[in-house]
Protein backbone atom coordinates (compact mmCIF):
# COMPACT_ATOMS: atom_id res chain seq x y z
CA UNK A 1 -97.58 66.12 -269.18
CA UNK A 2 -95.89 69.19 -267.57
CA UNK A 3 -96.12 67.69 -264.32
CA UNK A 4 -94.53 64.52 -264.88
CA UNK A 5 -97.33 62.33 -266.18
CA UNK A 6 -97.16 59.82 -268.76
CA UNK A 7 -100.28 59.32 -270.95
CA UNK A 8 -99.97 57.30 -273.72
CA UNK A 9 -102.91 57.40 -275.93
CA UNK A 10 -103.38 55.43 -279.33
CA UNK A 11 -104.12 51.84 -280.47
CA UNK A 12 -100.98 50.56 -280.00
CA UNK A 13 -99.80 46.81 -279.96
CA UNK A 14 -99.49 46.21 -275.26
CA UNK A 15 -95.61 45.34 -275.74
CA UNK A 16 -95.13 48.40 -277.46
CA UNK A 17 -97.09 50.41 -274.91
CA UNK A 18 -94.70 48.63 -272.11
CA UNK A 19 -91.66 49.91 -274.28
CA UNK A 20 -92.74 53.45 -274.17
CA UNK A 21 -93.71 53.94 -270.83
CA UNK A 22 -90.29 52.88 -269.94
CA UNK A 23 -88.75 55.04 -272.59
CA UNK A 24 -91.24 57.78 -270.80
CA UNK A 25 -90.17 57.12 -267.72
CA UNK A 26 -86.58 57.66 -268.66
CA UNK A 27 -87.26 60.95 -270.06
CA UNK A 28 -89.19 62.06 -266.39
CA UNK A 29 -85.51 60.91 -265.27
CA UNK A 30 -83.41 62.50 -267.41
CA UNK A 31 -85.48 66.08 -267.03
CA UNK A 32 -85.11 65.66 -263.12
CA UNK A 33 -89.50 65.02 -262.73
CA UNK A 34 -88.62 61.72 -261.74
CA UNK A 35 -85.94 60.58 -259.16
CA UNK A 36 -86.33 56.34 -260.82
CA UNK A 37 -86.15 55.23 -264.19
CA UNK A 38 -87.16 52.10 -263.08
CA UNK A 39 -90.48 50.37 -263.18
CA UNK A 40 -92.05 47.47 -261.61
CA UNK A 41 -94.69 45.24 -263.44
CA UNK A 42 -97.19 46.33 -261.01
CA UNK A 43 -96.35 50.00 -261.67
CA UNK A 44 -96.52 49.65 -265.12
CA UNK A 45 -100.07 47.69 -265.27
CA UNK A 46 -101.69 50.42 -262.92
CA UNK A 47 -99.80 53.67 -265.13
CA UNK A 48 -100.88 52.23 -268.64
CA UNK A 49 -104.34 50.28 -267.79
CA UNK A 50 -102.77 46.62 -268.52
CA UNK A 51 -103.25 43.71 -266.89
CA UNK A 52 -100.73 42.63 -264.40
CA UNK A 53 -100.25 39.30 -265.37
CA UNK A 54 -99.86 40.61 -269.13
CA UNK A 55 -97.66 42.79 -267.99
CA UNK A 56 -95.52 40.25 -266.02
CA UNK A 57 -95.19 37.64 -269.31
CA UNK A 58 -94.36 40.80 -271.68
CA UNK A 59 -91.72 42.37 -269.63
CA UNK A 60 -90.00 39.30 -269.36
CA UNK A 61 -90.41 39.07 -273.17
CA UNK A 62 -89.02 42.18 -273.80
CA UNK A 63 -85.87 41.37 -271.78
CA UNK A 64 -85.04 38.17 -273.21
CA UNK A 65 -85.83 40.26 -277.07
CA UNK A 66 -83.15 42.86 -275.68
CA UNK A 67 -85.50 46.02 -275.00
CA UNK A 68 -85.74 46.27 -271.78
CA UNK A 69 -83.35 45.45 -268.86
CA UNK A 70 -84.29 44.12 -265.51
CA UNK A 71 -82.83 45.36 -262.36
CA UNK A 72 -84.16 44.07 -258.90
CA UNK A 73 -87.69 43.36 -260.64
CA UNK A 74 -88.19 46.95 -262.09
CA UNK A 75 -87.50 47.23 -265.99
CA UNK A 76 -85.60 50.14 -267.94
CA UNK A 77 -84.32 50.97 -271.16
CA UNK A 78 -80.42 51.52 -271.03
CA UNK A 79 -78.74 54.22 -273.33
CA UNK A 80 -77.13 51.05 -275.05
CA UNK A 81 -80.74 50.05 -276.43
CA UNK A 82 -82.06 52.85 -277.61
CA UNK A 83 -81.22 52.04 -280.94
CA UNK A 84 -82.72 48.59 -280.88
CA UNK A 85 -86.08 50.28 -279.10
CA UNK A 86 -86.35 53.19 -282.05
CA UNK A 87 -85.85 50.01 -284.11
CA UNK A 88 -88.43 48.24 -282.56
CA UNK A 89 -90.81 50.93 -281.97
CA UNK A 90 -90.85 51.79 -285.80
CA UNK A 91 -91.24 48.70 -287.05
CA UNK A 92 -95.35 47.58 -288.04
């Protein structure tokens, strides 16, 4: 939204949700709304309505698959996989 919050509304698959709320959050950071790019598990479960240990397993999945990065326990999408994510995220 205008004032910095993500919604993310659809039926989409929960790893794919996780991939663009951190591609969201990026954007918030990029556009100066957001001073961190970053997000932590717990973040992430409360922002998108997931569970927190579903969260926890699928961020960690998403790392080892090369979509997100961790740093410190927060996960982000690098400029260096943003083709792999647009892959990822148009792929059924």
């Amino acid at each position: 939204t205008e004032d910095g919050e993500i919604l993310i509304t659809g039926n989409f698959d929960p790893l794919k949700v996780i991939v663009l709320y951190c591609l969201s959050k990026k954007v918030l950071s990029v556009k100066k709304k957001t001073k961190i790019e970053q997000s932590g598990p717990k973040e992430i479960s409360m922002k998108t309505g997931l569970k927190d240990g579903t969260v926890k397993v699928y961020v960690r999945q998403l790392e080892e698959q090369k979509l997100l990065v961790n740093k410190g326990g927060a996960y982000y999408v690098p400029n260096f996989l943003l083709p792999a994510v647009k892959a990822y995220l148009q792929n059924d």
